[in-house]
Protein backbone atom coordinates (compact mmCIF):
# COMPACT_ATOMS: atom_id res chain seq x y z
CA UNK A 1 4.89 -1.36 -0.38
CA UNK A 2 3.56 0.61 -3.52
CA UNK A 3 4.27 4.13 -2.11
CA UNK A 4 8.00 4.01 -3.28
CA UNK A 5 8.23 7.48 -5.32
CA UNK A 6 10.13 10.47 -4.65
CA UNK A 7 8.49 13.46 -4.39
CA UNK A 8 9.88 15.72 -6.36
CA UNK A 9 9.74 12.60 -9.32
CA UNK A 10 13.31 13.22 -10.41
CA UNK A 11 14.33 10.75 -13.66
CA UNK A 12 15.97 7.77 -14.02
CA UNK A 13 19.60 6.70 -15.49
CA UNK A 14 20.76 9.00 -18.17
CA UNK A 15 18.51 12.07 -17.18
CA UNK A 16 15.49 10.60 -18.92
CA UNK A 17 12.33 13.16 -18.56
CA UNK A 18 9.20 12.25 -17.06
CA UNK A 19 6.50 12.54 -19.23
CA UNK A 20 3.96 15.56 -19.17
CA UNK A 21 1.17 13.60 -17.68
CA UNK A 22 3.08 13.00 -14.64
CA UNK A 23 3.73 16.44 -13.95
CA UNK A 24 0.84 18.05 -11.66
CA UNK A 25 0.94 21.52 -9.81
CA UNK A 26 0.88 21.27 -5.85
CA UNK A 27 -2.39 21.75 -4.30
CA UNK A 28 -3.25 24.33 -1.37
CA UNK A 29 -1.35 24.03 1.70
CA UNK A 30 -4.00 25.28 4.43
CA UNK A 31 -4.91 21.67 5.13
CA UNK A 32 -1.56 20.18 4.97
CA UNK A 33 0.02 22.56 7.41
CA UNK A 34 -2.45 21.19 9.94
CA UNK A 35 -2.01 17.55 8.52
CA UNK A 36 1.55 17.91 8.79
CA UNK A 37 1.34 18.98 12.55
CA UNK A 38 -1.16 15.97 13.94
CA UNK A 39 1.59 13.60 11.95
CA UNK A 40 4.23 14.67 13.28
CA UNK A 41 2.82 15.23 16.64
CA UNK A 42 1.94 11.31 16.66
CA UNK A 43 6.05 9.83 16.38
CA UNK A 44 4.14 7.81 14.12
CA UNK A 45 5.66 7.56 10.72
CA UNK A 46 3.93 7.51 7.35
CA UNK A 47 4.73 5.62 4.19
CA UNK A 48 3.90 9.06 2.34
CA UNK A 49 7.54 10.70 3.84
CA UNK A 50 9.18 7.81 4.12
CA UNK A 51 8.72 6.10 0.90
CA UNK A 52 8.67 9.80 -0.63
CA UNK A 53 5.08 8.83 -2.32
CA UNK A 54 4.35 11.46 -5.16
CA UNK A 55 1.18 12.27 -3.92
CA UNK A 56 1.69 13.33 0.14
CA UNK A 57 1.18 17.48 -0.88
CA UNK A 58 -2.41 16.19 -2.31
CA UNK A 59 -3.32 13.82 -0.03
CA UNK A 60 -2.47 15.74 3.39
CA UNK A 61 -3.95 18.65 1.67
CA UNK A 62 -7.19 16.49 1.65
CA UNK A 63 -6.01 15.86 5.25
CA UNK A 64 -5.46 11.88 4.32
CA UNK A 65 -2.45 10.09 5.83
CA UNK A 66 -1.28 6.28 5.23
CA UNK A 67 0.48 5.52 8.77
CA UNK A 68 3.40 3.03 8.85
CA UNK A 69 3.95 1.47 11.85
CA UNK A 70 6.68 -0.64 13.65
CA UNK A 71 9.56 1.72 12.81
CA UNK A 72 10.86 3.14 9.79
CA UNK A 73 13.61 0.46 9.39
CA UNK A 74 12.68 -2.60 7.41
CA UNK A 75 14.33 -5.61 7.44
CA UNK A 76 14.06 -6.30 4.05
CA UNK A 77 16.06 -4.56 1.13
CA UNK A 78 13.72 -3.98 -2.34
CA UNK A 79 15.19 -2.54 -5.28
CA UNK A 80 12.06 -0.04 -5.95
CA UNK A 81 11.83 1.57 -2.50
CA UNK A 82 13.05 4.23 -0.59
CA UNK A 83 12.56 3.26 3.11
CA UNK A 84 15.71 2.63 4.63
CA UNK A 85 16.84 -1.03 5.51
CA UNK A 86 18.60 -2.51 8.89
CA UNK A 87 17.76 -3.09 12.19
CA UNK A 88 15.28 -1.90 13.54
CA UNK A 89 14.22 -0.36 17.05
CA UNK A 90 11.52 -2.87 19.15
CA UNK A 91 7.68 -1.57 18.30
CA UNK A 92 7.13 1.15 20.97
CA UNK A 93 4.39 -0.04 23.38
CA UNK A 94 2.50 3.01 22.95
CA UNK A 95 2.47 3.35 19.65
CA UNK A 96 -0.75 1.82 19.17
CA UNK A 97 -2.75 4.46 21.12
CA UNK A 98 -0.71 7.41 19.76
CA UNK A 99 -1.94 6.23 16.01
CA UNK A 100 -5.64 6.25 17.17
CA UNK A 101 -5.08 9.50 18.68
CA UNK A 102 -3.90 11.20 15.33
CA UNK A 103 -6.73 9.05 13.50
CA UNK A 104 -9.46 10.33 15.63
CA UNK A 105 -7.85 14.01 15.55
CA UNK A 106 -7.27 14.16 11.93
CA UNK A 107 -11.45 12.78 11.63
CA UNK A 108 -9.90 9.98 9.35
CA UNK A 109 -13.56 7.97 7.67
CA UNK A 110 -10.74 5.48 6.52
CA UNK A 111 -7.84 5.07 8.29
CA UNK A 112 -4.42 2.76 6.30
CA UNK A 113 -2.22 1.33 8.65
CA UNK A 114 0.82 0.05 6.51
CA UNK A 115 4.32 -1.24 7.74
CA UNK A 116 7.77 -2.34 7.74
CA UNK A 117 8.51 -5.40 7.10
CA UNK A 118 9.97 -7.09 10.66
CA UNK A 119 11.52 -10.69 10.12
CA UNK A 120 13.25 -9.73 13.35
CA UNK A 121 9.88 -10.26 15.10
CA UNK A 122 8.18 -13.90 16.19
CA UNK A 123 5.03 -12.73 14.62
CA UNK A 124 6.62 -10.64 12.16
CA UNK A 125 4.62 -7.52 14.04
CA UNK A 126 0.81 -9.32 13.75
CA UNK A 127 0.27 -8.40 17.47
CA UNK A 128 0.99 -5.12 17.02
CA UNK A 129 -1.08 -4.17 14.15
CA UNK A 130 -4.12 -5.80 15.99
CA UNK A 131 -3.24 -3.73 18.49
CA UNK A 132 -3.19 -0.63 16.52
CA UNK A 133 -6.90 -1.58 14.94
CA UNK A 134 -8.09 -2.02 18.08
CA UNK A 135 -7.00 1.27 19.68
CA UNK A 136 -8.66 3.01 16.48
CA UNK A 137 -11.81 1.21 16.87
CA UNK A 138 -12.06 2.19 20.57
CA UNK A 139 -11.32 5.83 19.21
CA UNK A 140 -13.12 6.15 16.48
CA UNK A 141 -15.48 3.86 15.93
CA UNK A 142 -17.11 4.95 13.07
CA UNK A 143 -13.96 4.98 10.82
CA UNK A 144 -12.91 1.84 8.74
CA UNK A 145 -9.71 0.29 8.57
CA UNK A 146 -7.38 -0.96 5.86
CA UNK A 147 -4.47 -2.75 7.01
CA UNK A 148 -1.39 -3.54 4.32
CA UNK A 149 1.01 -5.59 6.62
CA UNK A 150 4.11 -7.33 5.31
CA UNK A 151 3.61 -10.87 4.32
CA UNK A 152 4.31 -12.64 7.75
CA UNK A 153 6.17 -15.65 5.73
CA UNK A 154 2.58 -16.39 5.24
CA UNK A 155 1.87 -17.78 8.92
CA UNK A 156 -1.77 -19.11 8.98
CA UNK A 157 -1.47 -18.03 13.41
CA UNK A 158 0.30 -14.42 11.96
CA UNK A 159 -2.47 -13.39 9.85
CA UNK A 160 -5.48 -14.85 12.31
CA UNK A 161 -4.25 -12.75 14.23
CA UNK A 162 -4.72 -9.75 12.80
CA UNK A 163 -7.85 -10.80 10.99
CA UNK A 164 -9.29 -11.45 14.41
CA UNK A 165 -9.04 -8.11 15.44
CA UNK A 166 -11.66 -6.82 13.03
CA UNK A 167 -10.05 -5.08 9.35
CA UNK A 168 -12.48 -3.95 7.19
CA UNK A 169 -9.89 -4.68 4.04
CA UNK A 170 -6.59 -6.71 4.37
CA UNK A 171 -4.08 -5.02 1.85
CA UNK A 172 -1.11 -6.99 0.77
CA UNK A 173 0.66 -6.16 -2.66
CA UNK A 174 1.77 -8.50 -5.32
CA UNK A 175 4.65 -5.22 -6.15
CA UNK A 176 5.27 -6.69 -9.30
CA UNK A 177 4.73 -9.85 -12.13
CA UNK A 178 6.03 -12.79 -10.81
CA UNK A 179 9.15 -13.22 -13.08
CA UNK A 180 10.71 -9.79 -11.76
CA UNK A 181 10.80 -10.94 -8.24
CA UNK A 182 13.89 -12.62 -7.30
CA UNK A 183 15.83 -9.83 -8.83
CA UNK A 184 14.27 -6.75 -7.75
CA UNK A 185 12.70 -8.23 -4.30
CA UNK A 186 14.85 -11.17 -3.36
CA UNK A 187 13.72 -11.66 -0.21
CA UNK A 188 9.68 -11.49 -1.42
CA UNK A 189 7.76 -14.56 -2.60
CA UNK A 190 5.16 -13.78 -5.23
CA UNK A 191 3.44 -17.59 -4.52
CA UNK A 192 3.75 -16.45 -0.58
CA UNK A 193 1.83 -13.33 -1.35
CA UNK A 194 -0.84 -15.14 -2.95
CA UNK A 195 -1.14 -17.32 -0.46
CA UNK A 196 -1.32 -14.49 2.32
CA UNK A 197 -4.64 -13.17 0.28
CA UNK A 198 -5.96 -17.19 -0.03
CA UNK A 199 -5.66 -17.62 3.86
CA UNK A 200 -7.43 -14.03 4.77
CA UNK A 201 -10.20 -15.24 3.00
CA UNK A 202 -10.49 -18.59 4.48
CA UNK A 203 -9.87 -17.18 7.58
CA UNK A 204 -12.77 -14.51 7.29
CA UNK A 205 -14.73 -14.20 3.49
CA UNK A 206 -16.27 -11.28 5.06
CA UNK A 207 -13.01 -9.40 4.81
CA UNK A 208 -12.58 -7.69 1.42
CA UNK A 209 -9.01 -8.23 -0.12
CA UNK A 210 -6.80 -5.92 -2.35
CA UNK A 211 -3.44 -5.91 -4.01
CA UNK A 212 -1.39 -3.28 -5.97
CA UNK A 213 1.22 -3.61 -8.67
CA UNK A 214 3.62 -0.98 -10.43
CA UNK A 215 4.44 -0.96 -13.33
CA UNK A 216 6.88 0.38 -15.56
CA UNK A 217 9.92 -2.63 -14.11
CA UNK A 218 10.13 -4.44 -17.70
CA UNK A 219 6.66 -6.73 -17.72
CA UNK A 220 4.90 -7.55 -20.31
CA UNK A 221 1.58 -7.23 -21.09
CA UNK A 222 0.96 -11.51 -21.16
CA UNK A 223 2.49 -11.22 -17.79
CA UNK A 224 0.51 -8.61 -16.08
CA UNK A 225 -2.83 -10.36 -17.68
CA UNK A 226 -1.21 -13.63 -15.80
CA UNK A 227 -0.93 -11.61 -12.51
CA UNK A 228 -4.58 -10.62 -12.54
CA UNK A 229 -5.54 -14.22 -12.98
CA UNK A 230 -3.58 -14.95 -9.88
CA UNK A 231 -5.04 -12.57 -8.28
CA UNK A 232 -8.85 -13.24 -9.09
CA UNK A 233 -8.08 -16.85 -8.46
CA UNK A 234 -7.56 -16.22 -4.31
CA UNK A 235 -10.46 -13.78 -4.97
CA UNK A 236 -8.72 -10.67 -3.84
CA UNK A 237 -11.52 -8.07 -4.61
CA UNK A 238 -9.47 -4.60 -5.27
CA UNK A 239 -6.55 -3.83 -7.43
CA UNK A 240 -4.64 -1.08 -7.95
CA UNK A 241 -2.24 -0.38 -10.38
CA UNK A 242 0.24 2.97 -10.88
CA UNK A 243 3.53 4.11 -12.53
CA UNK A 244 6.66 3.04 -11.09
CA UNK A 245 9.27 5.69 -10.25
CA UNK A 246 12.59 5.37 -9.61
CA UNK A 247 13.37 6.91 -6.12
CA UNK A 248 16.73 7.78 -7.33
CA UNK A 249 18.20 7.67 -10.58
CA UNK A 250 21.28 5.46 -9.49
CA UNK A 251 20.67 3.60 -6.07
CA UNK A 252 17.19 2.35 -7.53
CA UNK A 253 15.60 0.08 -10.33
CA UNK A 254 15.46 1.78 -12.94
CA UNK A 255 12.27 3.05 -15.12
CA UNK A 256 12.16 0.58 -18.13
CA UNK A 257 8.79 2.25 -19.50
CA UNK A 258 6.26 5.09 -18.60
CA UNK A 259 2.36 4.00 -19.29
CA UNK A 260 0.29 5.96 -20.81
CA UNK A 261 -2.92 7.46 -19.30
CA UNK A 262 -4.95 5.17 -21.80
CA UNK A 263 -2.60 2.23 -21.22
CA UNK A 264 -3.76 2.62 -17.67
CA UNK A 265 -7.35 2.93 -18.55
CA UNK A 266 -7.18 -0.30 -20.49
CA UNK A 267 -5.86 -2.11 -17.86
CA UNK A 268 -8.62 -1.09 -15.50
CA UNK A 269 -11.10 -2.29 -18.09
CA UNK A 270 -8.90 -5.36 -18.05
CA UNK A 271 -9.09 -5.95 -14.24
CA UNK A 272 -13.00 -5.23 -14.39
CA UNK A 273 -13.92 -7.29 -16.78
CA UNK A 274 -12.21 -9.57 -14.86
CA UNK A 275 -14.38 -9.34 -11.55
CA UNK A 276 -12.48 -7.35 -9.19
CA UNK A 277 -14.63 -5.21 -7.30
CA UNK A 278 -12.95 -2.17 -7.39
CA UNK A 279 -9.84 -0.96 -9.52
CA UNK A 280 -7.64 1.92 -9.49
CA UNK A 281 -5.29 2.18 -12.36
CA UNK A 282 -3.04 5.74 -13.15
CA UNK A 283 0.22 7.06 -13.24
CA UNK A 284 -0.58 8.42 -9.53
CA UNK A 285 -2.05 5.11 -8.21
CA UNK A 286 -0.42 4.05 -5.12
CA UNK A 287 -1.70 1.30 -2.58
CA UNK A 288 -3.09 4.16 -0.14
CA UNK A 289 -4.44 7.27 -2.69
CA UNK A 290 -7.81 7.57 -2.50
CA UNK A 291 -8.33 4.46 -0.37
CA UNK A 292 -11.50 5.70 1.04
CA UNK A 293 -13.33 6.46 -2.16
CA UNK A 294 -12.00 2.87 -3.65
CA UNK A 295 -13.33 1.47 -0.73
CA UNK A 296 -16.36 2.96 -0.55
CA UNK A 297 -16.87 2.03 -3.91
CA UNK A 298 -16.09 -1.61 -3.44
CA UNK A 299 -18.40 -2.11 -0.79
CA UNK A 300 -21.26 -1.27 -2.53
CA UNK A 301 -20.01 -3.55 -5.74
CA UNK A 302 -19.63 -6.84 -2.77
CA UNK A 303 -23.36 -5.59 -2.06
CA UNK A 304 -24.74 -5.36 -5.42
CA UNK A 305 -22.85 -8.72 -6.25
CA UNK A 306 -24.80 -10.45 -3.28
């Protein structure tokens, strides 16, 4: 997942400062008092605690929320991110309705549903996060859904089956270029991504695709130009792109280099003029900020394309 930053944004090895345009003053906490409550009244967890995203004081100020469910174990062990690894409880049967219950009471128009990743499962958790879209749907059926599961060992049955229960956008994230992989996610497949975002549109073309990247892990620029080609050609339509930080300064990857707000802004051009629909690219850009809006605004792109 792309939501891997600490909150407070401490620096890397050797005390290294953070630059001043990732330095922001906490908004009001009137809404995220009340945010704070519905969450935690759910048991459901959120990849904005548990992967100590830099943006959770904003966003549950706005009264936004990116739900991760299945646990808050993974069974998988990446070098960026801070949810803990091991084995994990089963999925709790009620789970599902508890999540549409928070959805509906926090008035979500766009509602993420992220996860663990669960190799421990047959399905690797597919049933369950069809579940979970349908109890939101039944709750609130007005609100769209983005889903960002884990990559299922990209199971043609796995990701039917969540297709089939009715996503508006099927999230899955590249994390990185493909030559930092085996070192930093050894137990990811960058080719096995792809192909999870290739079978979601054969499955269902009507389903809009997106993928997120961070950088900052010691790519080049060749190799990020690469990665939107791979992306574009499995016609994923949304990209985002933000700043990795480290989550701690030793038990983490380390920061190799801080972009710049105009690097950032020349990398959206980039993707753009490239043909994804919509495109997110900042030093704050995680998988889940300001999903809605980047939704909203792809939609009407898909439409104007035709």
């Amino acid at each position: 997942m792309n939501e891997q930053s600490n909150i407070s944004m401490p620096s890397t090895r050797g005390a290294r400062r953070l630059p001043p345009w990732l330095k922001r003053p906490l908004p009001g906490l009137n809404e995220f008092g009340s945010t704070r409550r519905i969450v935690a009244g759910s048991g459901v967890a959120t990849v904005c605690q548990e992967a100590k995203c830099p943006n959770l004081s904003e966003c549950w100020a706005n009264r936004h929320a990116a739900f991760m469910i299945l646990g808050d174990v993974c069974t998988r062990n990446c070098g960026y991110c801070a949810v803990k690894n091991g084995i994990p409880e089963p999925p709790a049967d009620d789970e599902p309705q508890r999540l549409a219950n928070s959805v509906a009471e926090l008035r979500l128009t766009h509602a993420v549903i992220t996860s663990v990743s669960r190799d421990d499962l047959t399905d690797g958790g597919a049933e369950h996060f069809a579940r979970c879209v349908r109890a939101i749907r039944q709750a609130s059926p007005k609100t769209t859904i983005e889903v960002l599961p884990s990559d299922f060992d990209a199971r043609v049955e796995a990701i039917r089956i969540v297709c089939d229960s009715g996503p508006d956008l099927y999230n899955h994230n590249l994390e990185m270029v493909e030559r930092l992989v085996p070192s930093i996610r050894p137990q990811g497949d960058y080719q096995k991504s792809l192909e999870v975002l290739r079978i979601v549109k054969q499955l269902d073309a009507e389903i809009l695709t997106k993928s997120g990247l961070m950088v900052g892990l010691g790519e080049t620029s060749a190799e990020l130009e690469q990665t939107f080609t791979d992306l574009r050609a499995v016609d994923c339509d949304v990209l985002t792109v933000g700043q990795y930080i480290s989550p701690t300064r030793d038990g983490h990857v380390p920061v190799k280099k801080y972009y710049t707000p105009d690097e950032f802004d020349q990398l959206a051009e980039l993707a753009k003029s490239m043909g994804f629909l919509g495109v997110a690219s900042g030093p704050f850009v995680r998988s889940s900020y300001n999903a809605s809006e980047v939704f909203e605004k792809t939609k009407t792109a898909a439409r104007s394309r035709g």
